[in-house]
N, C-alpha and C. Protein backbone atom coordinates (compact mmCIF):
# COMPACT_ATOMS: atom_id res chain seq x y z
N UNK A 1 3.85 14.45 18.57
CA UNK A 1 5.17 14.53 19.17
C UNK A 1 6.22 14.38 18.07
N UNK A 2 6.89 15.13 17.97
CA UNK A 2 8.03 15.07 16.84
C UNK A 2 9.53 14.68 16.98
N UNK A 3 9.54 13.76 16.17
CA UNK A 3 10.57 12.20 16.08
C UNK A 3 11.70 12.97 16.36
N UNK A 4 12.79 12.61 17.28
CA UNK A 4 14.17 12.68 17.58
C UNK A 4 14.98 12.58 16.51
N UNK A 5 15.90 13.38 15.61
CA UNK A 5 16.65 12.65 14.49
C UNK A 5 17.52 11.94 15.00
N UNK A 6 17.49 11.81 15.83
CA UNK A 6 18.63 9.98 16.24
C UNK A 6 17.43 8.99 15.97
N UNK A 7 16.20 8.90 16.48
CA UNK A 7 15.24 7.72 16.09
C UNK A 7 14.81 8.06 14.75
N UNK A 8 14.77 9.10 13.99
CA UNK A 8 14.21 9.37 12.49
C UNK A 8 15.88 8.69 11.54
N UNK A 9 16.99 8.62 12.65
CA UNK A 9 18.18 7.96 11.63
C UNK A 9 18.05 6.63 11.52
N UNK A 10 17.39 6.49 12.97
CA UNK A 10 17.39 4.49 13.23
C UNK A 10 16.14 4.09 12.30
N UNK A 11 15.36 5.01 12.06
CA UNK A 11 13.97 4.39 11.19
C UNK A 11 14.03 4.15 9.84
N UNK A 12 15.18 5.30 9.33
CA UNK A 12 15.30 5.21 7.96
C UNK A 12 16.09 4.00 7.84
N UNK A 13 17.28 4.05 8.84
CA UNK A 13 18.26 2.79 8.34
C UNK A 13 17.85 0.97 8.46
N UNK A 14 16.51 0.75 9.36
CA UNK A 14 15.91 -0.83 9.92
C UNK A 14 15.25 -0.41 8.28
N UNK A 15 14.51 0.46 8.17
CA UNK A 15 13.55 0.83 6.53
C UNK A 15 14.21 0.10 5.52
N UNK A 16 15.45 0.19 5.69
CA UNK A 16 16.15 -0.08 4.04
C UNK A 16 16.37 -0.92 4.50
N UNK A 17 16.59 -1.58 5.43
CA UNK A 17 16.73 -3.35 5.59
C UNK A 17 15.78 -3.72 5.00
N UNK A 18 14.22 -3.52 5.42
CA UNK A 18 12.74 -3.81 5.27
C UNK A 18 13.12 -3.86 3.69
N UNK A 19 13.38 -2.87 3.18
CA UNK A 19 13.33 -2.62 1.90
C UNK A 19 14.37 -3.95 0.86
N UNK A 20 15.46 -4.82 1.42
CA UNK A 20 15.95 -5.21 0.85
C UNK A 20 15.17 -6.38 0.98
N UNK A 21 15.09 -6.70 1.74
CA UNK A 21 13.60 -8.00 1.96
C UNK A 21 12.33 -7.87 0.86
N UNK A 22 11.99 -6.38 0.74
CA UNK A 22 11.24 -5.74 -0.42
C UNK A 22 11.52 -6.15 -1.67
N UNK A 23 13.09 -5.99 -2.06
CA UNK A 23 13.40 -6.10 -3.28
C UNK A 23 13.69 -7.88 -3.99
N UNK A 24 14.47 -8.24 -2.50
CA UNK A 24 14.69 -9.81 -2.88
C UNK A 24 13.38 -10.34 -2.96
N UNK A 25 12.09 -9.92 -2.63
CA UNK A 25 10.52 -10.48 -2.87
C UNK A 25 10.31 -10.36 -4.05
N UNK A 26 10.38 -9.02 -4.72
CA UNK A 26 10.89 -8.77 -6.18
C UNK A 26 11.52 -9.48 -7.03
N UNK A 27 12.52 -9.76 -7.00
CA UNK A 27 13.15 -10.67 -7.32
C UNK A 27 12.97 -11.90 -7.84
N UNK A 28 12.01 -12.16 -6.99
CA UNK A 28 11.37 -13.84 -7.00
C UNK A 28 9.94 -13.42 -7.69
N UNK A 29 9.63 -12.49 -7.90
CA UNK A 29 8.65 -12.41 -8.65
C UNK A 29 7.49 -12.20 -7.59
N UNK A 30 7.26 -12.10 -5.84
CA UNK A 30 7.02 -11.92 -5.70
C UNK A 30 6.27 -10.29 -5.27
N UNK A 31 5.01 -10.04 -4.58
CA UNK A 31 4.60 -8.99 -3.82
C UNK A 31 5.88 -8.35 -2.75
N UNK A 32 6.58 -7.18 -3.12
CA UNK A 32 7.60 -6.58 -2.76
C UNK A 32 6.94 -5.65 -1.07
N UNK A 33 7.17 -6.93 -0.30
CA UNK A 33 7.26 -6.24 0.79
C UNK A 33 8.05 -7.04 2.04
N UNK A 34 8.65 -6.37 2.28
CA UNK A 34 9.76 -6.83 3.71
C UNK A 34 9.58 -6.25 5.09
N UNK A 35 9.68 -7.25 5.80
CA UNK A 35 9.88 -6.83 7.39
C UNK A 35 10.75 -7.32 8.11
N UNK A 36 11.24 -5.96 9.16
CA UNK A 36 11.82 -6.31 10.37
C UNK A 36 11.30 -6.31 11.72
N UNK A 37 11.90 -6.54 12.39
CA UNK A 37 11.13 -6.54 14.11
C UNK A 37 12.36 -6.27 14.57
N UNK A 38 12.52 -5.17 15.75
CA UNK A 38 13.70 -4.54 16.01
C UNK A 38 13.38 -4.04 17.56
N UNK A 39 14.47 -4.62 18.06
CA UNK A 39 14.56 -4.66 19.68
C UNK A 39 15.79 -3.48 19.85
N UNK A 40 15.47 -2.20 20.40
CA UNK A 40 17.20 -1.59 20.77
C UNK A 40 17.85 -1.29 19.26
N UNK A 41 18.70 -1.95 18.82
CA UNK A 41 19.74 -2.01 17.83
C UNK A 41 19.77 -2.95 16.99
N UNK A 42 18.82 -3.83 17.45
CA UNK A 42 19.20 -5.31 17.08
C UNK A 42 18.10 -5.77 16.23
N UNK A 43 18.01 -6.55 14.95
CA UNK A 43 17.11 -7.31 14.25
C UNK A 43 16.68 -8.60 14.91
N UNK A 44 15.53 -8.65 15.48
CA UNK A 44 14.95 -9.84 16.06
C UNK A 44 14.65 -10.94 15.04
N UNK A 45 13.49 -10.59 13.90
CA UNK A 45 13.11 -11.25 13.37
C UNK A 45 13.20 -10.41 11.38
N UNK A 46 12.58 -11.36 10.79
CA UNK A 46 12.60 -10.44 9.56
C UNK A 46 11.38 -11.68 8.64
N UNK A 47 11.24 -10.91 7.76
CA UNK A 47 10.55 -11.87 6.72
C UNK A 47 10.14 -11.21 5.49
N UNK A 48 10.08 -11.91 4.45
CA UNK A 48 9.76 -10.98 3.32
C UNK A 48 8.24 -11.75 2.92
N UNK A 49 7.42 -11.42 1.54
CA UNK A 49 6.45 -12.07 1.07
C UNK A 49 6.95 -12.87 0.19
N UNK A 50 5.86 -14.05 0.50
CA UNK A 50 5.57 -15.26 -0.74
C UNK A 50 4.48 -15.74 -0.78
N UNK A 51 4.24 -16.42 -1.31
CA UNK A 51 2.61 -17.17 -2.02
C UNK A 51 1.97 -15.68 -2.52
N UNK A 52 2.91 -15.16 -3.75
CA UNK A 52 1.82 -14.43 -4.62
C UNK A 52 2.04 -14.81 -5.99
N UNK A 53 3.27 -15.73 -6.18
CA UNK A 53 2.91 -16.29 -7.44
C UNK A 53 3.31 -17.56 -7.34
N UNK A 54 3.15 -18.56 -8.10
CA UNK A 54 3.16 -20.01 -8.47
C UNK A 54 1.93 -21.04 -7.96
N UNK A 55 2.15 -21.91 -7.73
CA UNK A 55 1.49 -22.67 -6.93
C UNK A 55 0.33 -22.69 -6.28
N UNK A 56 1.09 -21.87 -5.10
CA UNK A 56 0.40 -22.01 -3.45
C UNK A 56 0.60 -20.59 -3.58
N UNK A 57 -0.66 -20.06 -4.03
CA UNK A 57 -0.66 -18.39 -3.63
C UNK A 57 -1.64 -18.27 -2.92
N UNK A 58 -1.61 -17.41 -2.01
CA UNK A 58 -2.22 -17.40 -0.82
C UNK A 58 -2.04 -16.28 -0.09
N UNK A 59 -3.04 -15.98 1.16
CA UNK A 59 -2.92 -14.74 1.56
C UNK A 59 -2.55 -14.54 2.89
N UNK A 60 -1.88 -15.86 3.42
CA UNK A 60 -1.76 -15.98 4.61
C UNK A 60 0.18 -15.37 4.64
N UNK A 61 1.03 -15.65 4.05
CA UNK A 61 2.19 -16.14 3.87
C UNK A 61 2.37 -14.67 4.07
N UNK A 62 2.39 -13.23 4.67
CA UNK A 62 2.27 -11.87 4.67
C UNK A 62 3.90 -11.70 5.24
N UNK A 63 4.74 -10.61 4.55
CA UNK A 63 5.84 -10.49 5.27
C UNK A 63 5.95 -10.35 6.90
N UNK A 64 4.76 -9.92 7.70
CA UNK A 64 4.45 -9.52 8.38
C UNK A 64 4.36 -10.82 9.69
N UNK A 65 3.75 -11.40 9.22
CA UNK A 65 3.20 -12.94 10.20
C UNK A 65 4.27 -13.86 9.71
N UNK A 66 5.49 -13.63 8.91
CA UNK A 66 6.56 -14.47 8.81
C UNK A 66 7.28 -13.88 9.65
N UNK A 67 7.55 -12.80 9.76
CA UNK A 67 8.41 -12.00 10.68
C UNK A 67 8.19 -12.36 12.22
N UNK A 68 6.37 -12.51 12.57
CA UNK A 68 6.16 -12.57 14.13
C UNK A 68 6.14 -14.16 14.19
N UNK A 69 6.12 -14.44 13.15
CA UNK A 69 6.62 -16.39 13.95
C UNK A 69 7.93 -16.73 13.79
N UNK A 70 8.98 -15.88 13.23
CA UNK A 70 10.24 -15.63 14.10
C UNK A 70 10.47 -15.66 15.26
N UNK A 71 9.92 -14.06 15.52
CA UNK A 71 9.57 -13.75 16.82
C UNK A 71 9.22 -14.63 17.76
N UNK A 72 8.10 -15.35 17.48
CA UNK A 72 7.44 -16.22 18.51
C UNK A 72 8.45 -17.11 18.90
N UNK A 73 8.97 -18.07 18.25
CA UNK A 73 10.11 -18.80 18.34
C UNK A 73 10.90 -18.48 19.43
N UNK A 74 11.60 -17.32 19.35
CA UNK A 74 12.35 -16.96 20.53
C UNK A 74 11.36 -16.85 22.16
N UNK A 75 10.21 -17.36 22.32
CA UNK A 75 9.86 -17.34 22.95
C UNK A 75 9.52 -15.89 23.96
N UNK A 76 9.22 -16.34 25.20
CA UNK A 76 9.11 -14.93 26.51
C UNK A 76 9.65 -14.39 26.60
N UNK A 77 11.23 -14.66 26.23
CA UNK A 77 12.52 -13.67 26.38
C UNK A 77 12.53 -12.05 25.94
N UNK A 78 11.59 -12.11 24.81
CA UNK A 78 11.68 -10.89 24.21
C UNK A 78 10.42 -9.77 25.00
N UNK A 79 11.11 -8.56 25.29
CA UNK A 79 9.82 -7.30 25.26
C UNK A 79 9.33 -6.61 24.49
N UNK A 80 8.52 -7.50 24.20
CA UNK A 80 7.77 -7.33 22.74
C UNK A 80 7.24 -5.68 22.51
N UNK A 81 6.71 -4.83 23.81
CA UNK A 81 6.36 -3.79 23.86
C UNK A 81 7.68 -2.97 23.48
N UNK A 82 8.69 -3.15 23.65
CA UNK A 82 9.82 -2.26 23.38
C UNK A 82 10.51 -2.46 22.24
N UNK A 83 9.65 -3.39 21.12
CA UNK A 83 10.23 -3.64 19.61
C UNK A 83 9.35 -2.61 19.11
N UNK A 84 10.09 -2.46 17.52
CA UNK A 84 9.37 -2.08 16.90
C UNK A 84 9.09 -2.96 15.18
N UNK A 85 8.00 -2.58 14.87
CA UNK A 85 7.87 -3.45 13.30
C UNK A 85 7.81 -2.74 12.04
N UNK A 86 8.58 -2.66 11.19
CA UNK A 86 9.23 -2.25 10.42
C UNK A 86 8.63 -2.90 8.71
N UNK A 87 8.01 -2.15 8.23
CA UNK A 87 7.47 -3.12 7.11
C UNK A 87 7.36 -1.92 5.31
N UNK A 88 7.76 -2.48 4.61
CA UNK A 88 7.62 -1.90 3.54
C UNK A 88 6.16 -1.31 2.60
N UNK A 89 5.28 -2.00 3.14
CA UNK A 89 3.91 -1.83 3.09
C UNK A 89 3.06 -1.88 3.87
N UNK A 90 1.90 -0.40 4.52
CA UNK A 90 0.94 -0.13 5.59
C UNK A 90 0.48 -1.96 5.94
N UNK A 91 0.53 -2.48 7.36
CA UNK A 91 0.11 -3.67 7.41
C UNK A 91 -1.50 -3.57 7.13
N UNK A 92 -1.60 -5.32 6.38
CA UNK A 92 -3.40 -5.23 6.16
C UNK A 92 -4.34 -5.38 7.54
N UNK A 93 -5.25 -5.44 7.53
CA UNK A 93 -6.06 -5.89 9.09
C UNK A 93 -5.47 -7.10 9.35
N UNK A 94 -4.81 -8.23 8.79
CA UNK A 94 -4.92 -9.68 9.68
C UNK A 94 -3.57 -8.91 10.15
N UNK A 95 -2.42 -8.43 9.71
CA UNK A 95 -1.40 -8.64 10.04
C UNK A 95 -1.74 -7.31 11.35
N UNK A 96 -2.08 -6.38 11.06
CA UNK A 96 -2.35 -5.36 12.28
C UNK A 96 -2.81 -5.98 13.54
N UNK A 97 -3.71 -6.97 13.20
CA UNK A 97 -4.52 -7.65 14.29
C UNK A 97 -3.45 -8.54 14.93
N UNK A 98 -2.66 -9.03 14.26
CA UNK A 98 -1.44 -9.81 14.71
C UNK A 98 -0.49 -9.12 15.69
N UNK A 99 -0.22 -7.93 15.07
CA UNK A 99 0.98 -6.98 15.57
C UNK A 99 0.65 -6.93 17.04
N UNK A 100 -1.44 -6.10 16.85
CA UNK A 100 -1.64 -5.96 18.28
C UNK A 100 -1.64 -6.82 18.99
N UNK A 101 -2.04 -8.10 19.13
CA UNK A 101 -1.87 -8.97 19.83
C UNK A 101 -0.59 -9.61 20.18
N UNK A 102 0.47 -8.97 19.76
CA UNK A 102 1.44 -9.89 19.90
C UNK A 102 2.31 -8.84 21.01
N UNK A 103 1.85 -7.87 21.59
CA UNK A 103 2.04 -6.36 22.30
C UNK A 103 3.50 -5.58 21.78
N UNK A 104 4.01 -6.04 19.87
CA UNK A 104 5.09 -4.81 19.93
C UNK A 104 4.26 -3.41 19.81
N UNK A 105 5.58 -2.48 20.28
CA UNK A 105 4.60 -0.89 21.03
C UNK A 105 4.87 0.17 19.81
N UNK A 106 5.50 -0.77 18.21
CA UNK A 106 5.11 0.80 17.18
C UNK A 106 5.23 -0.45 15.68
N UNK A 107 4.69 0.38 14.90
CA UNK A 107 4.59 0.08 13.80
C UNK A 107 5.20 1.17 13.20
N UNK A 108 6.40 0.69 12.03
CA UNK A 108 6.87 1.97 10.91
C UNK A 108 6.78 1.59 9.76
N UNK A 109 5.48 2.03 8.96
CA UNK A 109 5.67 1.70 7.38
C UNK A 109 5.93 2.73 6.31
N UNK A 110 6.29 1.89 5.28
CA UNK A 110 6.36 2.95 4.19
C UNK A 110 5.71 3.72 3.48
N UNK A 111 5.15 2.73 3.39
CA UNK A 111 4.05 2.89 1.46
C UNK A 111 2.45 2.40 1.96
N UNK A 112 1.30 3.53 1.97
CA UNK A 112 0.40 3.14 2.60
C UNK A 112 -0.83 2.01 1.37
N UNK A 113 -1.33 1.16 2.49
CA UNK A 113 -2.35 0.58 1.60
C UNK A 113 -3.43 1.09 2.00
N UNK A 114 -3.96 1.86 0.39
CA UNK A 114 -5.43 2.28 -0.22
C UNK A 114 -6.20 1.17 -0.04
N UNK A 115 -5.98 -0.15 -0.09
CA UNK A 115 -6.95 -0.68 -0.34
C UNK A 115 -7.15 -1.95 0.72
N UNK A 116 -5.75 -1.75 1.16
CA UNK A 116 -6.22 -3.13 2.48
C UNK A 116 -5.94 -2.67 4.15
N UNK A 117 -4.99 -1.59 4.18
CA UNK A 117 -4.74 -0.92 5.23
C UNK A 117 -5.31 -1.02 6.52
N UNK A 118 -4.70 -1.52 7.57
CA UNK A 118 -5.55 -1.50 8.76
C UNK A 118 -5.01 -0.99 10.14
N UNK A 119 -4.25 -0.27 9.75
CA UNK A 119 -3.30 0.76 10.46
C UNK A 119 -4.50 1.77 10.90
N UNK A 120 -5.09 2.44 10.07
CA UNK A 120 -6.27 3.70 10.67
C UNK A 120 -7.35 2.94 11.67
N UNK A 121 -7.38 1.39 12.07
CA UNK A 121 -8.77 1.28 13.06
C UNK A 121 -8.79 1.90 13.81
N UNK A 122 -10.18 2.47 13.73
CA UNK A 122 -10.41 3.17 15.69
C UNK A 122 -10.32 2.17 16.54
N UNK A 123 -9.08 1.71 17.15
CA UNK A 123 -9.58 0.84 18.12
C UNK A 123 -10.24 0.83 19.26
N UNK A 124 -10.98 1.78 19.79
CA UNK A 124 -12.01 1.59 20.47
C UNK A 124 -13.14 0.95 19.99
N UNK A 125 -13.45 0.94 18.52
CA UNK A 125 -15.05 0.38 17.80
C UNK A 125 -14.51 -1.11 17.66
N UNK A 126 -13.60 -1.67 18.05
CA UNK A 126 -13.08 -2.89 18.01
C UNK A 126 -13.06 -3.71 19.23
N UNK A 127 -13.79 -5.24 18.99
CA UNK A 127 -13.97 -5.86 20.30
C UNK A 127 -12.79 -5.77 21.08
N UNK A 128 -12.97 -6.24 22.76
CA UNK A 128 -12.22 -5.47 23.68
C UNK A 128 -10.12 -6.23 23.75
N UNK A 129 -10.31 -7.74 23.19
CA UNK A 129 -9.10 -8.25 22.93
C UNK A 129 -8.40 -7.03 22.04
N UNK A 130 -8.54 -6.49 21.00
CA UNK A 130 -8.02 -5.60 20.46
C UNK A 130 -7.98 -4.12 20.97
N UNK A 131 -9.23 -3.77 21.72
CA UNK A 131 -9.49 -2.31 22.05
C UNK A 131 -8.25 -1.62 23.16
N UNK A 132 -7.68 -2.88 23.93
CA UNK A 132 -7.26 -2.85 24.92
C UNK A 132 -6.18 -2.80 24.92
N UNK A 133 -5.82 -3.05 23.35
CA UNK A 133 -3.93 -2.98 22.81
C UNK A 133 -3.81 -1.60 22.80
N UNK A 134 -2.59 -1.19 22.69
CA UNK A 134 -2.12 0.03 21.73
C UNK A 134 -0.77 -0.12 21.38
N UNK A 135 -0.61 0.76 20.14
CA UNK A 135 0.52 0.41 19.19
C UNK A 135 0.83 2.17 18.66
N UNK A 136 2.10 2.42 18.78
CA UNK A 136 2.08 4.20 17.88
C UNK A 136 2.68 3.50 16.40
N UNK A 137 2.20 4.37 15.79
CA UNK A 137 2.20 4.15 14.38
C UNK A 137 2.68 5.55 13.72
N UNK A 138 4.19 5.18 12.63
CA UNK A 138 4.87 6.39 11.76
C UNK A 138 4.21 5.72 10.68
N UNK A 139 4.12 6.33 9.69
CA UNK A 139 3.97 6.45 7.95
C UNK A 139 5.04 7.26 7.24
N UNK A 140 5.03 6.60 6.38
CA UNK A 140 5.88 7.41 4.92
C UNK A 140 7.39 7.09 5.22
N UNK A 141 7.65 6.43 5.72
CA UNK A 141 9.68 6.53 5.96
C UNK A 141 10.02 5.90 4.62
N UNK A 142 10.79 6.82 4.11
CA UNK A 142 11.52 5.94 2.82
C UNK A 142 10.04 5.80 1.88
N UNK A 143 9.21 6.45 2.14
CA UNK A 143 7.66 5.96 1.10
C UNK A 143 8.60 5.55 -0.08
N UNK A 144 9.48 6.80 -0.71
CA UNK A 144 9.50 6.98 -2.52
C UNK A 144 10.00 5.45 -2.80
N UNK A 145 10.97 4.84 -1.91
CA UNK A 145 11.64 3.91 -2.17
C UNK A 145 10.73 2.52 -2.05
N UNK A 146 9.87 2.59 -1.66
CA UNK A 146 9.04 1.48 -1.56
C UNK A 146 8.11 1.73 -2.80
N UNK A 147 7.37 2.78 -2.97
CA UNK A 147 6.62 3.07 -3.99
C UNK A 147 7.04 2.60 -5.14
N UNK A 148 8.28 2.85 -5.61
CA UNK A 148 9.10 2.48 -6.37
C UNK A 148 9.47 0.75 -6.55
N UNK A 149 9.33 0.21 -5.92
CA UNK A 149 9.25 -1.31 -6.14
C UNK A 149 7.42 -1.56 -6.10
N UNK A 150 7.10 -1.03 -5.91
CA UNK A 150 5.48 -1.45 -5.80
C UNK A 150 5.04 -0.65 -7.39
N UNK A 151 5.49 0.31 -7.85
CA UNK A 151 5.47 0.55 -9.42
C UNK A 151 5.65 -0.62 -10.58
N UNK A 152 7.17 -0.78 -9.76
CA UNK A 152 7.43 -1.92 -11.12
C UNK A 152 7.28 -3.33 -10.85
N UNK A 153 6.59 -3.31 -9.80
CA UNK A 153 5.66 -4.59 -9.58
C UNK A 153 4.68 -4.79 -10.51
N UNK A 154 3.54 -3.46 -10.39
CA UNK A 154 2.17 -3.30 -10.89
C UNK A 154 2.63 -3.30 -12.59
N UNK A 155 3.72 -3.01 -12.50
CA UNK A 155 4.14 -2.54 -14.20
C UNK A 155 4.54 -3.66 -15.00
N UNK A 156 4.47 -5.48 -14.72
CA UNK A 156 5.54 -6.37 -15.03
C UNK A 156 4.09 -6.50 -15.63
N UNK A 157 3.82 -6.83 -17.44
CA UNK A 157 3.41 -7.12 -18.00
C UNK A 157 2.27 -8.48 -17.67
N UNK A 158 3.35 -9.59 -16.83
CA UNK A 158 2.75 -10.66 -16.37
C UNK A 158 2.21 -10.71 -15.27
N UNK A 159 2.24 -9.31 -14.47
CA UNK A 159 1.47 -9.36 -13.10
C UNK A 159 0.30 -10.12 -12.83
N UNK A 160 0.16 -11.03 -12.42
CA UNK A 160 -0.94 -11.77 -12.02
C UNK A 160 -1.51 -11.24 -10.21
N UNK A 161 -0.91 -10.77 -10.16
CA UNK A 161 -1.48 -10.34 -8.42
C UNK A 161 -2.37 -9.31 -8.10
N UNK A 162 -3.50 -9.14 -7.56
CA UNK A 162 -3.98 -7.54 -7.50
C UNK A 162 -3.60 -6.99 -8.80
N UNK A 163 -3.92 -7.28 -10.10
CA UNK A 163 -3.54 -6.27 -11.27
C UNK A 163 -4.20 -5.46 -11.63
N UNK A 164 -5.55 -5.22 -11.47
CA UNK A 164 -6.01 -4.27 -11.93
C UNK A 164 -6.78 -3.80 -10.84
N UNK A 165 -5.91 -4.03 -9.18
CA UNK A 165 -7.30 -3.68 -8.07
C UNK A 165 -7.19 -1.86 -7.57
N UNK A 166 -7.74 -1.30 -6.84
CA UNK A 166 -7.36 -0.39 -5.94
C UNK A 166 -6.04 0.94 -5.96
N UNK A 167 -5.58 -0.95 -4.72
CA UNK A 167 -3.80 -0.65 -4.94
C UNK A 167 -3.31 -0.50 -6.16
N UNK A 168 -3.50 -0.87 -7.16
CA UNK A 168 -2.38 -1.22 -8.36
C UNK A 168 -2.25 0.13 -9.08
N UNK A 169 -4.08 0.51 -9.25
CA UNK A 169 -4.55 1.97 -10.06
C UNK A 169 -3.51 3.39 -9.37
N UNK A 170 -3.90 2.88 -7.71
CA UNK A 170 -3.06 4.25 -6.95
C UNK A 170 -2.15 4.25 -7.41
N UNK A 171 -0.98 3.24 -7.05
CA UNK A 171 0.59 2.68 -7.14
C UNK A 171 1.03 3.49 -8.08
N UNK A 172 0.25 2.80 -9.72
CA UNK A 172 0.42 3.26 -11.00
C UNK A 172 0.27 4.79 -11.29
N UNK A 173 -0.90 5.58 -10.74
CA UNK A 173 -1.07 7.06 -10.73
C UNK A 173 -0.17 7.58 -9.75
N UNK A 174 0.36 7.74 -9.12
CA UNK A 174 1.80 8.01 -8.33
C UNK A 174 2.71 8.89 -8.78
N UNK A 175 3.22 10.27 -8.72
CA UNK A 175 4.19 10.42 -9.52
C UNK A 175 5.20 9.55 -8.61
């Protein structure tokens, strides 16, 4: 079914929000990826990544599951089926598994992950808590612009994160 350019204007423009969440992750030296959660017009929730460098690095802290315990917060009020989630990088399986369960009704990412991606499950081969969700899913909005912080991520001399995995090789071979 082919996107309305009034919803292909609203996707690009929540995108570059995602994306500034992207860059301020950057910034901090972290994994450059940002999310929104978007009801109508409106930014529900947002979150960017942390715990990929210092300390407490870790794999839980996903822009993604910061964004839906926003969300959660606001409690029942929200129709979660009529948001959408907005993220600078293809979500991995925990955070997909999150999305579905949490019933928003689309996912829009940028920049796909080669190597952790869990956007393609068949969810039918998936036990029935998950089988029973559904979610529509865009790719590529704004890709170049995300790609582009995920370059000079992989490219910072001191990268300690995923540096030489999968993702990093694709990222890097990219024009």
């Amino acid at each position: 079914m082919p996107i309305k350019k009034e919803q292909a204007e609203k996707d690009r423009y929540f995108m570059e929000q995602a994306l500034v969440l992207a860059e301020a992750a950057l910034s901090d030296g972290e994994f450059p990826v940002g999310c929104v959660i978007v009801n109508g017009e409106r930014i529900l929730a947002q979150g960017g990544r942390i715990g990929t460098v210092g300390a407490l690095v870790n794999e839980v802290d996903h822009a993604e599951m910061r964004a839906l315990k926003q969300l959660y917060l606001q409690g029942d009020t929200v129709n979660r089926r009529g948001c959408t989630i907005y993220t600078t990088l293809e979500p991995c399986l925990m955070c997909f598994g999150a999305i579905l369960l949490s019933g928003i009704g689309r996912i829009v990412y940028a920049y796909e992950d080669v190597m952790g991606g869990g956007c393609a499950c068949d969810l039918s081969r998936l036990p029935v808590l998950y089988r029973e969700r559904s979610v529509q899913v865009l790719s590529q909005v704004l890709r170049k612009k995300s790609l582009a912080l995920f370059k000079t991520f992989f490219q910072k001399p001191d990268c300690a994160y995923w540096p030489d995995s999968p993702l990093a090789r694709y990222t890097l071979a990219q024009e």
